[in-house]
N, C-alpha and C. Protein backbone atom coordinates (compact mmCIF):
# COMPACT_ATOMS: atom_id res chain seq x y z
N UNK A 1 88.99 77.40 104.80
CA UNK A 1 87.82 77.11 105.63
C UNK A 1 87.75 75.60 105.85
N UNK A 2 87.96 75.02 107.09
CA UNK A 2 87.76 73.76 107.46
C UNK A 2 86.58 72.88 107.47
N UNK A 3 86.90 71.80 107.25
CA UNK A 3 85.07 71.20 106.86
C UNK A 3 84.24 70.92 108.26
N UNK A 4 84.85 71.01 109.04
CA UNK A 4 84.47 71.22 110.32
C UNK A 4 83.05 72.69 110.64
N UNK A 5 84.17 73.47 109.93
CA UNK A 5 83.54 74.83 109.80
C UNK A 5 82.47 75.01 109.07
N UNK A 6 82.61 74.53 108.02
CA UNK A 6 81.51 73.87 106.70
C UNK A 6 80.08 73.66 107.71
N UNK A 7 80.18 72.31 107.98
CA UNK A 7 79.45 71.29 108.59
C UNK A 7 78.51 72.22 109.36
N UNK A 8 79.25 72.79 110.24
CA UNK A 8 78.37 73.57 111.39
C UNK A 8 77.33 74.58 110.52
N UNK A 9 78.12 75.22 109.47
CA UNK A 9 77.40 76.86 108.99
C UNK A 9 76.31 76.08 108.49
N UNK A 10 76.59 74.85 107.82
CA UNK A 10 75.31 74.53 106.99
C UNK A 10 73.98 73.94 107.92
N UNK A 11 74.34 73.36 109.09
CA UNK A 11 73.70 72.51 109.88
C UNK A 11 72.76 74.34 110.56
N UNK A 12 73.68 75.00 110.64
CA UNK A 12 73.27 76.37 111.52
C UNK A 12 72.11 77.03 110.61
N UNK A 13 72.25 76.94 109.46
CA UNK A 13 71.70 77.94 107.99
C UNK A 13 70.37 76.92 108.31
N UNK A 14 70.43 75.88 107.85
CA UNK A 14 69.38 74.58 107.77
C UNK A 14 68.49 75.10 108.58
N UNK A 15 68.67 74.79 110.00
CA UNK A 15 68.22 74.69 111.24
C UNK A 15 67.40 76.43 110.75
N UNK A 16 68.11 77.24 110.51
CA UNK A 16 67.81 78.50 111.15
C UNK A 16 66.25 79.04 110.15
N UNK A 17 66.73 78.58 108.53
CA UNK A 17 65.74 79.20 107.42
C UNK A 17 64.52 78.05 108.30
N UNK A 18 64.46 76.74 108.78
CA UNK A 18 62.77 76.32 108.94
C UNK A 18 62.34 76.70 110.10
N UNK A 19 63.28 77.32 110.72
CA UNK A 19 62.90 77.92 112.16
C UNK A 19 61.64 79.29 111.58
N UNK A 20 62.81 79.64 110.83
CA UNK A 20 62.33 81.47 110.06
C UNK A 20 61.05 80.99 109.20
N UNK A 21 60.93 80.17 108.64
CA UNK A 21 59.77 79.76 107.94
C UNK A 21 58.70 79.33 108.26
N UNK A 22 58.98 78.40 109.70
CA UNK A 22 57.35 78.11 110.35
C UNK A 22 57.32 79.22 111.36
N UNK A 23 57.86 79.87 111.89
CA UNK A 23 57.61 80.87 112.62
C UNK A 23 57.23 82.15 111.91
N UNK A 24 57.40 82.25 110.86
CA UNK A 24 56.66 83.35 109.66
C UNK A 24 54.98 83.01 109.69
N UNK A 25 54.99 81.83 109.16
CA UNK A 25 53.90 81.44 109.00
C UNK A 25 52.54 81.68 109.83
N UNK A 26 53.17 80.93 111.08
CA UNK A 26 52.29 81.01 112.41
C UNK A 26 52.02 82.78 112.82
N UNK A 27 52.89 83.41 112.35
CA UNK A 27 52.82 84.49 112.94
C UNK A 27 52.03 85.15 111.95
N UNK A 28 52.01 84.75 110.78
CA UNK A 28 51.07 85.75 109.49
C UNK A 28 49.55 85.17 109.46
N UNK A 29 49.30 83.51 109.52
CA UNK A 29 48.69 83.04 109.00
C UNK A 29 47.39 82.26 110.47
N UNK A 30 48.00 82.22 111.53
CA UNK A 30 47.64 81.53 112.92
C UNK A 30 46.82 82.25 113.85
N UNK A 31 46.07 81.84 114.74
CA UNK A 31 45.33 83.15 115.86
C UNK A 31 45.56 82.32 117.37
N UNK A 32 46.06 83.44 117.63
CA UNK A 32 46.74 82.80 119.43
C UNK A 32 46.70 83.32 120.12
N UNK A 33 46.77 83.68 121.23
CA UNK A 33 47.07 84.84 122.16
C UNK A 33 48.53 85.26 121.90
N UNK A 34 48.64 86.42 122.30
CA UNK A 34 50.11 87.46 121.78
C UNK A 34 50.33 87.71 120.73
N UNK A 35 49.40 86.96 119.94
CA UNK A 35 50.35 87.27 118.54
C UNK A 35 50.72 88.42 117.76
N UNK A 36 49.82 89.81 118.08
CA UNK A 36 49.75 90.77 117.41
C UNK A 36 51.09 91.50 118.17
N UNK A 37 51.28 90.88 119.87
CA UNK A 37 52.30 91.80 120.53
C UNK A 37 53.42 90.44 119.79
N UNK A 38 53.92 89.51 119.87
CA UNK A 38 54.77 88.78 119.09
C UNK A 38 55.23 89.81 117.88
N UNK A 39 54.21 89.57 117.07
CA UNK A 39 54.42 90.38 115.29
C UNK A 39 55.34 91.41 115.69
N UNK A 40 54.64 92.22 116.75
CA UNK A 40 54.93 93.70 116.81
C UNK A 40 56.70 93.62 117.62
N UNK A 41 56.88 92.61 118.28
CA UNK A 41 58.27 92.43 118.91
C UNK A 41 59.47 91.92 118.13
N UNK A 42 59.03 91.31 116.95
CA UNK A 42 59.80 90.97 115.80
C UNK A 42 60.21 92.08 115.21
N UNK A 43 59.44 92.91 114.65
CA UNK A 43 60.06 93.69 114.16
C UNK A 43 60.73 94.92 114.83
N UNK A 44 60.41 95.48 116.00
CA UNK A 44 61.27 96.14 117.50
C UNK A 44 62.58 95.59 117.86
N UNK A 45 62.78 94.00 117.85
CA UNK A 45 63.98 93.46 118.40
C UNK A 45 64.99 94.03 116.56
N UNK A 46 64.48 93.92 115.42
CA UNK A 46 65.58 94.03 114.59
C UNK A 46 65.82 95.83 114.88
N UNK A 47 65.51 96.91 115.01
CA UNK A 47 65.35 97.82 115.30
C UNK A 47 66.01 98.17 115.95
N UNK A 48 66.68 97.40 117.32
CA UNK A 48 67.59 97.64 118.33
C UNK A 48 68.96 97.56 117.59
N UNK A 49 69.88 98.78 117.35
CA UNK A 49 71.59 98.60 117.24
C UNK A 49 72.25 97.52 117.54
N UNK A 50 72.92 96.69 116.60
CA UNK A 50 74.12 95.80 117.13
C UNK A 50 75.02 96.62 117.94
N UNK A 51 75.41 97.70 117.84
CA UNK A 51 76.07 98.52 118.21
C UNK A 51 76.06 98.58 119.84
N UNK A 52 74.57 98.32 120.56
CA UNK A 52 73.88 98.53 121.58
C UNK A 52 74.04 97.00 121.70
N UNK A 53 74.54 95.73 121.20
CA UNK A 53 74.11 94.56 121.99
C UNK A 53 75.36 93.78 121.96
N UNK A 54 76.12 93.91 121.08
CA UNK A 54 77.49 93.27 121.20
C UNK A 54 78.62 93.28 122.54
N UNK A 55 77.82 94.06 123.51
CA UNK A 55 78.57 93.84 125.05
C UNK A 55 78.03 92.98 125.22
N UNK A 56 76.50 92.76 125.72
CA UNK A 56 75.74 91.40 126.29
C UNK A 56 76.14 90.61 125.46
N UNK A 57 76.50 90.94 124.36
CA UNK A 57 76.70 89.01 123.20
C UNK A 57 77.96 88.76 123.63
N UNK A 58 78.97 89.61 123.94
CA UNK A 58 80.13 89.48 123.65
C UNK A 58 80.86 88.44 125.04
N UNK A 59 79.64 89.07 125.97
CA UNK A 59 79.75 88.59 127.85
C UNK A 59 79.62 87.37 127.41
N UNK A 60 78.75 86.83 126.86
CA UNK A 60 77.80 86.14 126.91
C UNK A 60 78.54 84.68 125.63
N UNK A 61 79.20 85.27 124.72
CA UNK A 61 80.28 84.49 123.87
C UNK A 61 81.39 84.02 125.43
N UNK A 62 81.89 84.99 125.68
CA UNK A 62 83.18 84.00 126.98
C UNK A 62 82.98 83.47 127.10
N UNK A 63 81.18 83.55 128.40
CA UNK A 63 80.84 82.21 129.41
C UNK A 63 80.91 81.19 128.73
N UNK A 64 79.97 81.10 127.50
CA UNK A 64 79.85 80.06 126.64
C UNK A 64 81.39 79.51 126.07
N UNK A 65 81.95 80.42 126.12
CA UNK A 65 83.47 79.66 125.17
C UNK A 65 83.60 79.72 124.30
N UNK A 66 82.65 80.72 123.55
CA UNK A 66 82.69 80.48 121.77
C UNK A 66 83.23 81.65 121.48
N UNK A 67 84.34 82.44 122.32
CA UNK A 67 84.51 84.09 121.82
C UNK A 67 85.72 83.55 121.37
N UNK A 68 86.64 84.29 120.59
CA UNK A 68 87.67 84.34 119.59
C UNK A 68 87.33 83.05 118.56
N UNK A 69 86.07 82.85 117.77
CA UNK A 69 85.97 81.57 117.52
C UNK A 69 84.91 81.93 116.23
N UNK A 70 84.82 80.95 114.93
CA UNK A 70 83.77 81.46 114.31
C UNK A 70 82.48 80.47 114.34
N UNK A 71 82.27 80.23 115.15
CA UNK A 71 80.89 79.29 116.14
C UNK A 71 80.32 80.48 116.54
N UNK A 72 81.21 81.32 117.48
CA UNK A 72 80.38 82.67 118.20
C UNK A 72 79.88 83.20 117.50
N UNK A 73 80.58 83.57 116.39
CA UNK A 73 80.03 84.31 115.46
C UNK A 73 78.45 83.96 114.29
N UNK A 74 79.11 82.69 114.50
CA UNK A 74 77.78 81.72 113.83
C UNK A 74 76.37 82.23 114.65
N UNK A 75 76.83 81.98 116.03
CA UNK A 75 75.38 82.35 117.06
C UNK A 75 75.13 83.41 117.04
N UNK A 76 76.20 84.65 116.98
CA UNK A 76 75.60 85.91 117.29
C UNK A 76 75.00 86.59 116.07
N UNK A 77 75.54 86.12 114.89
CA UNK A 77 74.76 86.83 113.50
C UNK A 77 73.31 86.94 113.60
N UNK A 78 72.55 85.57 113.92
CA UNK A 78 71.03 85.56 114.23
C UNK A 78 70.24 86.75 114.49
N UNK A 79 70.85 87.31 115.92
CA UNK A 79 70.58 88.48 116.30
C UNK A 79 69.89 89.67 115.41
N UNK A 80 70.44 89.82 114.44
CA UNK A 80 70.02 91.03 113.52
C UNK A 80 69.38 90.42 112.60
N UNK A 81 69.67 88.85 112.12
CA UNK A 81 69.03 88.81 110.60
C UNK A 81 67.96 87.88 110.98
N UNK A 82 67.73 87.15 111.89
CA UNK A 82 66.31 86.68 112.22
C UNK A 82 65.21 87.11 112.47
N UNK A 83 64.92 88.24 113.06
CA UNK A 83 64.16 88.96 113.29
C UNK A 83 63.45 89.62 112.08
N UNK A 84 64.47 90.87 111.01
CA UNK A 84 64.11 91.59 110.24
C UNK A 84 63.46 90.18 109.14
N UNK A 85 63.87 88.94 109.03
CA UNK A 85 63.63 88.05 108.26
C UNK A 85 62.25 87.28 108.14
N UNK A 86 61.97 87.26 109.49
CA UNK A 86 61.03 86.69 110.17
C UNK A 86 59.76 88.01 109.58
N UNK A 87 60.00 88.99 109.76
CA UNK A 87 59.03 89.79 109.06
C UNK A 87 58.77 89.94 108.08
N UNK A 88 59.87 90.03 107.44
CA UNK A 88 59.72 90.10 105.45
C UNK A 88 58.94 88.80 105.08
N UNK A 89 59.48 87.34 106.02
CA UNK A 89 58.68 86.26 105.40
C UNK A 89 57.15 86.54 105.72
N UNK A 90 57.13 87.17 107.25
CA UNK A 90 55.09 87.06 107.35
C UNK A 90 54.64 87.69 106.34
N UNK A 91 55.07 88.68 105.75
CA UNK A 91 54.50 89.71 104.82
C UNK A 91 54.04 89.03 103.36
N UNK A 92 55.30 88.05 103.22
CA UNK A 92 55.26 87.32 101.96
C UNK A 92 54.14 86.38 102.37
N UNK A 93 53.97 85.94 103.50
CA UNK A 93 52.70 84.63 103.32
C UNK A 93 51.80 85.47 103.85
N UNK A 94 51.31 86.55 103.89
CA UNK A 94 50.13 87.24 103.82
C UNK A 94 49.98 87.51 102.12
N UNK A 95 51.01 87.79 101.27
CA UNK A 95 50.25 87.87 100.51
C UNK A 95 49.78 87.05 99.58
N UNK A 96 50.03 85.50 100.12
CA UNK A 96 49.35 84.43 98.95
C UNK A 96 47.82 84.40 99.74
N UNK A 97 47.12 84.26 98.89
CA UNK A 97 45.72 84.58 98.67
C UNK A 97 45.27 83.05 99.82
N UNK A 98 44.74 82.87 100.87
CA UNK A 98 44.33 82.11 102.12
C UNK A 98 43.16 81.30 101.51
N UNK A 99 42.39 81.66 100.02
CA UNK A 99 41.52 80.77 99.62
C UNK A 99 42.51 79.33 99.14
N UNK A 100 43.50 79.47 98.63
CA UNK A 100 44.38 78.76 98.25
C UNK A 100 44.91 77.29 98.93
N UNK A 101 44.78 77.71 100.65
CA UNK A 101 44.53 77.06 101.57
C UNK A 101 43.91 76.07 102.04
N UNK A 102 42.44 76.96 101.78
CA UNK A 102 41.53 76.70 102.74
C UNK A 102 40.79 75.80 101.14
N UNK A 103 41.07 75.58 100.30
CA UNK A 103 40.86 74.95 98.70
C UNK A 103 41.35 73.21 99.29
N UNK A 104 42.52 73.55 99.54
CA UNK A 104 43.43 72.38 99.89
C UNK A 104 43.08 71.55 101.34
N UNK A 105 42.41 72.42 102.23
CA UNK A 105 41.84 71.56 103.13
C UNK A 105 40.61 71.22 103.00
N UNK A 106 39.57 71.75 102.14
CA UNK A 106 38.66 70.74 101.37
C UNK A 106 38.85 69.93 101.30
N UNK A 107 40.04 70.06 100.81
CA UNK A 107 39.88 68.44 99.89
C UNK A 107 40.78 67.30 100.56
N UNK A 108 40.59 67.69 101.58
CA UNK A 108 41.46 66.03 102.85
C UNK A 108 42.71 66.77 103.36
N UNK A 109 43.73 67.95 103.01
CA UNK A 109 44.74 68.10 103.77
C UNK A 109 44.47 68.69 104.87
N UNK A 110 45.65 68.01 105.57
CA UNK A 110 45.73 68.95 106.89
C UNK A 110 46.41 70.64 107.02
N UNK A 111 45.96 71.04 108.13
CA UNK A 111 46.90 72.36 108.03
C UNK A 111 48.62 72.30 107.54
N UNK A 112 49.00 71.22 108.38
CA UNK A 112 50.65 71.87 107.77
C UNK A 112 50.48 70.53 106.40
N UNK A 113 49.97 69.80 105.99
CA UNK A 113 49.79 69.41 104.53
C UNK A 113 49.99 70.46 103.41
N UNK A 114 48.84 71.30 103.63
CA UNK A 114 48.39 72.40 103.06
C UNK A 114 49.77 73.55 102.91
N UNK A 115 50.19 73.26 103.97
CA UNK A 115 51.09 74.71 103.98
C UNK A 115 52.42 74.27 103.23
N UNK A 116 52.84 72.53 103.26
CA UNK A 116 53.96 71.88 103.05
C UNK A 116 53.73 71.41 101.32
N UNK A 117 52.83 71.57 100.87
CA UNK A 117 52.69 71.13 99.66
C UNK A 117 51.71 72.31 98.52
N UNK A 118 50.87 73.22 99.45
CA UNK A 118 50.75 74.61 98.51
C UNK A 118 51.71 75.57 99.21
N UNK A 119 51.21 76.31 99.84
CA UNK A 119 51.87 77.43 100.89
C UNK A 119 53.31 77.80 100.57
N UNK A 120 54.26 76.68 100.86
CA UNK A 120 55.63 76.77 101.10
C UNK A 120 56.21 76.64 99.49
N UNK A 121 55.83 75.41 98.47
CA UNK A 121 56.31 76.36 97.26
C UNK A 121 55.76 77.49 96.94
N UNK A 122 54.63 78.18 96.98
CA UNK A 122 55.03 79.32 96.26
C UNK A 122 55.21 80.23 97.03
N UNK A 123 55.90 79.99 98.50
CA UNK A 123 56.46 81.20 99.11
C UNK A 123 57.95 80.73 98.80
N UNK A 124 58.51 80.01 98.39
CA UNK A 124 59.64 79.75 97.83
C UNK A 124 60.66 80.68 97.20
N UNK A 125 59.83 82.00 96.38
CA UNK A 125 60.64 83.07 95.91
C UNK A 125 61.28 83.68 97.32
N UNK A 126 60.35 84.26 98.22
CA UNK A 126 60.15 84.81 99.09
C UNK A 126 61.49 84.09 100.18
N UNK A 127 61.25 82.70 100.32
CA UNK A 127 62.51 82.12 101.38
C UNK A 127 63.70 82.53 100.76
N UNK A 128 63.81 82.46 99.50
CA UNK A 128 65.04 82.70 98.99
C UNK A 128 65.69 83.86 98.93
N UNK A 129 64.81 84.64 98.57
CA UNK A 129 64.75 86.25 99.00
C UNK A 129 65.55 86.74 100.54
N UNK A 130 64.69 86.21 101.43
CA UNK A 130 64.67 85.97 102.80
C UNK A 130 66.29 85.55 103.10
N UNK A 131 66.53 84.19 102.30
CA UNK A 131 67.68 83.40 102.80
C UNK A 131 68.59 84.27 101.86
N UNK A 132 69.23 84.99 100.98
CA UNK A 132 69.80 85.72 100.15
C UNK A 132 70.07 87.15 101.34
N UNK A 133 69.23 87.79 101.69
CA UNK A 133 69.26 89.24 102.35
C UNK A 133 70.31 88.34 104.11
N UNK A 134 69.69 87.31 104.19
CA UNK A 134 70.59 87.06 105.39
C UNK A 134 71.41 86.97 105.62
N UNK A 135 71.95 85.46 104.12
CA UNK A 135 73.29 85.81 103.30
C UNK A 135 74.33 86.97 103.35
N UNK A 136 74.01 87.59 102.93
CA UNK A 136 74.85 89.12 102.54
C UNK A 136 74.70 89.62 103.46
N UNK A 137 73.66 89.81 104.63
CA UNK A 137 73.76 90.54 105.84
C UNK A 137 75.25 90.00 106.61
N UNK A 138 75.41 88.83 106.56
CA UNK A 138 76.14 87.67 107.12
C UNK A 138 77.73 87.87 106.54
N UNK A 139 77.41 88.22 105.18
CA UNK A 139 78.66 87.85 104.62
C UNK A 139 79.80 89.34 104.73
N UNK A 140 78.88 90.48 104.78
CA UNK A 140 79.03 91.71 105.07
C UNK A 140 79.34 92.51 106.58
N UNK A 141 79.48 92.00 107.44
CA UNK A 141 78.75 92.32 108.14
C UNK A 141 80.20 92.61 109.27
N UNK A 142 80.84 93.43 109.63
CA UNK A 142 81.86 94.38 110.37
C UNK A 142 82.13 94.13 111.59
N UNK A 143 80.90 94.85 112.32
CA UNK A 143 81.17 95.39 113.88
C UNK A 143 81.17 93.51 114.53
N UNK A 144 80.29 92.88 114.69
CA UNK A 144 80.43 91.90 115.19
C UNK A 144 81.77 91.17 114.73
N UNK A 145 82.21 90.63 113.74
CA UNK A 145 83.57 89.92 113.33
C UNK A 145 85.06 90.59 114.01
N UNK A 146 84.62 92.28 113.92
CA UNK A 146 85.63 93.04 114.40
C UNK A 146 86.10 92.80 115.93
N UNK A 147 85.43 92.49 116.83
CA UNK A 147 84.84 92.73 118.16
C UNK A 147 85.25 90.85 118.65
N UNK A 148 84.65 90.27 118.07
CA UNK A 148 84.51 88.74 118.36
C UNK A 148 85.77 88.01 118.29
N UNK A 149 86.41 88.51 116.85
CA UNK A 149 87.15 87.96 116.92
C UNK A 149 88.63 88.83 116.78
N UNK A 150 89.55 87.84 117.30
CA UNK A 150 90.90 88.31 117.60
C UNK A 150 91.91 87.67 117.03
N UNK A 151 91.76 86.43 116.71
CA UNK A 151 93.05 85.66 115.55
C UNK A 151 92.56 86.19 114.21
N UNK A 152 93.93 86.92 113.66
CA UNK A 152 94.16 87.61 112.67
C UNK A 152 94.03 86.04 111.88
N UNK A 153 93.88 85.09 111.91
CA UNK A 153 93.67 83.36 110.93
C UNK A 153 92.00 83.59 110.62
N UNK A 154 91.38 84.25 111.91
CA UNK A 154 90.05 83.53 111.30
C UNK A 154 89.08 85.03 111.20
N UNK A 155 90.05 86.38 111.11
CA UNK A 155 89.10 87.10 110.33
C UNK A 155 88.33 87.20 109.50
N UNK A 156 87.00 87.60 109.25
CA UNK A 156 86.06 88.36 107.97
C UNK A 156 86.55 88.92 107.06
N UNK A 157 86.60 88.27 105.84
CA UNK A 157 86.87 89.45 104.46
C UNK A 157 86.41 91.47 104.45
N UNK A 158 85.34 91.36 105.69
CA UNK A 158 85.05 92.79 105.91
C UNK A 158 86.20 93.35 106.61
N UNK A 159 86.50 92.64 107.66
CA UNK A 159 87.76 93.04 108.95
C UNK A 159 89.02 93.13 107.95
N UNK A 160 89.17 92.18 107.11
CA UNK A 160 90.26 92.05 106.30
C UNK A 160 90.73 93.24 105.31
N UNK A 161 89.16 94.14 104.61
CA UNK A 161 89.65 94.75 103.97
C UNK A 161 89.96 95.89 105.03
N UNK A 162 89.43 96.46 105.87
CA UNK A 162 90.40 97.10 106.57
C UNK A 162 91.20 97.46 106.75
N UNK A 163 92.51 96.63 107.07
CA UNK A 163 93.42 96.72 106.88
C UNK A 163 94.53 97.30 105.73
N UNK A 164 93.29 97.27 104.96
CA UNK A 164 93.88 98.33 103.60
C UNK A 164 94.33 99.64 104.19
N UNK A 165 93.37 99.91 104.53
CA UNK A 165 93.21 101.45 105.16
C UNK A 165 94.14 101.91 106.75
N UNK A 166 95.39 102.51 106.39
CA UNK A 166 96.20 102.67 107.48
C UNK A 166 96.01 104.22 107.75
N UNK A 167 95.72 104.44 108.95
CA UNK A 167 95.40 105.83 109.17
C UNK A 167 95.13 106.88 108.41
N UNK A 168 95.00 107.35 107.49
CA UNK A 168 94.15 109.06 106.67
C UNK A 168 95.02 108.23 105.32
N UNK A 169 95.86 107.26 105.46
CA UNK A 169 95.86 106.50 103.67
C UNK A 169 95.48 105.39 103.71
N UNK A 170 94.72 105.42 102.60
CA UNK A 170 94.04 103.83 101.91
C UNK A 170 94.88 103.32 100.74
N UNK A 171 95.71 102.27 100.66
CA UNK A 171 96.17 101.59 99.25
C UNK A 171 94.53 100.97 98.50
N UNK A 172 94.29 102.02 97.49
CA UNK A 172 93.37 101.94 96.81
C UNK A 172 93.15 100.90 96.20
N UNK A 173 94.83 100.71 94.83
CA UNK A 173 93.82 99.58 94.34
C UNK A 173 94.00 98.04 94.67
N UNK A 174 94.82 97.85 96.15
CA UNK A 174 94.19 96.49 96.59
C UNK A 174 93.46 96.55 96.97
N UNK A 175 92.77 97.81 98.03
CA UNK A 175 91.77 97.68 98.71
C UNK A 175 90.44 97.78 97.35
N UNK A 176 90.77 97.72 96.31
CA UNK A 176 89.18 97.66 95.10
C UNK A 176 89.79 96.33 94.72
N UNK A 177 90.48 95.79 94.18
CA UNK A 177 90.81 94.31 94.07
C UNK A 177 90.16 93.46 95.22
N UNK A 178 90.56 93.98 96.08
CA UNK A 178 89.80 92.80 97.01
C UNK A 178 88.90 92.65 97.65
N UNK A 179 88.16 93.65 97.19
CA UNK A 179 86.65 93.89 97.74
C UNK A 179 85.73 93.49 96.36
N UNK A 180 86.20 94.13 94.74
CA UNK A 180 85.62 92.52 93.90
C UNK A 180 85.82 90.92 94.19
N UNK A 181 86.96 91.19 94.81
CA UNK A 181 87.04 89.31 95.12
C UNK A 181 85.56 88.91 95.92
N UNK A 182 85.85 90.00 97.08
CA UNK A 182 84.94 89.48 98.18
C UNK A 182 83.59 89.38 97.86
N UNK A 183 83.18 90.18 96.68
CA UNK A 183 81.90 90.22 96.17
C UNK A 183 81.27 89.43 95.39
N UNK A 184 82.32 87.99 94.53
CA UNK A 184 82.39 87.45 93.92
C UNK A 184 81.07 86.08 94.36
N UNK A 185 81.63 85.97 95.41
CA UNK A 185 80.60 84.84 95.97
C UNK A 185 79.46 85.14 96.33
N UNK A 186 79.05 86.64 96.88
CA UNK A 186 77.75 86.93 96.52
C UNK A 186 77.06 87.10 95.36
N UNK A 187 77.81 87.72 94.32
CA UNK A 187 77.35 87.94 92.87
C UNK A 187 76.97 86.41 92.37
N UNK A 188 78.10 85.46 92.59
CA UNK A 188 77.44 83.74 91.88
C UNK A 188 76.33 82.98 92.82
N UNK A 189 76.09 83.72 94.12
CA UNK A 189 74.77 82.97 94.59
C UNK A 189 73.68 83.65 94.12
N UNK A 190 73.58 85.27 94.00
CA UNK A 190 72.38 85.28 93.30
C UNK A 190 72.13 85.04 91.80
N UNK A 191 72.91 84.86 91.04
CA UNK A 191 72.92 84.63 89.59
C UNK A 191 72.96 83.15 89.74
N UNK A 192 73.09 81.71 90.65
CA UNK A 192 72.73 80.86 90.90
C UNK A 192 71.28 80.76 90.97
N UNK A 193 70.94 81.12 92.10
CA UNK A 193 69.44 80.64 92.59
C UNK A 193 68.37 81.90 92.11
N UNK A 194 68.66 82.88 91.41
CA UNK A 194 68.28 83.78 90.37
C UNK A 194 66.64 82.87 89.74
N UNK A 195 67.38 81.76 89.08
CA UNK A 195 66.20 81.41 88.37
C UNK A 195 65.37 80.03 89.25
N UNK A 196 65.46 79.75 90.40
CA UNK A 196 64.81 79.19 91.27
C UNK A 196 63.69 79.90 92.11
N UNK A 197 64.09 81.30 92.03
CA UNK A 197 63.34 82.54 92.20
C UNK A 197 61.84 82.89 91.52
N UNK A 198 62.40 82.84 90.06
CA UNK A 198 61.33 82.55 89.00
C UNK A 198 61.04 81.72 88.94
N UNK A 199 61.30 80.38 88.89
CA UNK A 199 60.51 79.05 89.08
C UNK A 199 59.60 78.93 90.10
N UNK A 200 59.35 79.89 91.09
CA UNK A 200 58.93 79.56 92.24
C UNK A 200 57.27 80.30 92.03
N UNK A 201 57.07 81.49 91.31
CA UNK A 201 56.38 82.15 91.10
C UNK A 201 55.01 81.33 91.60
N UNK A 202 55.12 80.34 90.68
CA UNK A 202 53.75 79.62 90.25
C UNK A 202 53.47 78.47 90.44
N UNK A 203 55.18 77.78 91.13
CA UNK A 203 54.92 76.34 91.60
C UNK A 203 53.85 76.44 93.27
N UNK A 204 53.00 74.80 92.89
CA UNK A 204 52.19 74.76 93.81
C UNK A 204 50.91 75.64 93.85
N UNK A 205 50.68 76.95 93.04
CA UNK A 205 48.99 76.97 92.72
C UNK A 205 48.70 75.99 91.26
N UNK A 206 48.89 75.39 91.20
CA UNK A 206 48.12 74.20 90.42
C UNK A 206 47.95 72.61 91.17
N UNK A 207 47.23 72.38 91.24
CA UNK A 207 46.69 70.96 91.24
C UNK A 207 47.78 69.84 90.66
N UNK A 208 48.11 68.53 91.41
CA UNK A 208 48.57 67.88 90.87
C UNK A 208 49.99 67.77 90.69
């Protein structure tokens, strides 16, 4: 993996979890016009089949230039895991208690004060949660990698194990060898940030 490649996923991930996080927010916590049809379209757009959208993405990767490429793929993942994400987070900041808030703007903060210094740590389990399920949606994830891309160099470990499997025979035990490999890096991110999870519980309802 090139650091090129690096650079982008992380700049893409960055960008994408504060997108997913103030747009959670506003959507759980805010009163606007649309918002109830918004809420209700978030969770409808994850609902729709990749299966059903990977022609328009796929059109839509050419024009752009990003098809046989893992940039395209960078853009088109969004599709499925922003949406379902975007909901799990409103749910999570509905359920921190809004006196908590409205405590903190008493006492001189502003709204996004309030949200940037109580709110957001202790929805902290919850982003991680959030950023973990996207993770593995991401890291897992078949039909799009299959479809997108075409240099056998910059296949998916999903597309990859595949290839185990040659018509009505599967070579078993590479294809289980290398599907623990592939699992490996998911298993050390959640046993990583595991206990950042629990730390998060309780940071930010206290004072100070």
């Amino acid at each position: 993996m090139n650091q090129d490649f690096v650079d982008l996923l992380r700049a893409f991930i960055g960008a994408d979890v504060r997108f997913l996080v103030v747009g959670a927010y506003a959507l759980a916590r805010l009163s606007f016009l649309g918002r109830a049809f918004m809420s209700s379209a978030v969770l409808i757009t994850y609902l729709v089949p990749p299966s059903i959208l990977f022609i328009p993405l796929y059109a839509q990767m050419r024009n752009l230039g990003l098809a046989d490429s893992r940039a395209g793929l960078i853009a088109a993942y969004p599709s499925f895991t922003v949406p379902f994400v975007t909901w799990l987070l409103m749910g999570y900041f509905e359920s921190i208690p809004v006196e908590l808030e409205e405590a903190a703007m008493i006492d001189g903060a502003t709204r996004f004060g309030a949200f940037r210094r109580v709110i957001l740590p202790l929805a902290a389990p919850g982003v991680l949660a959030a950023s973990l399920y996207a993770f593995t949606q991401a890291w897992n994830e078949f039909l799009y990698a299959l479809i997108f891309i075409a240099d056998d160099n910059l296949r998916t470990l999903p597309v990859g194990l595949s290839e185990f499997v040659v018509s009505d025979f599967a070579f078993w035990g590479q294809l289980m060898a290398a599907a623990a490999l592939a699992s490996l890096p998911v298993v050390v991110v959640y046993i990583y940030l595991h206990k950042y999870m629990v730390g998060g519980l309780t940071a930010g309802a206290v004072k100070g």
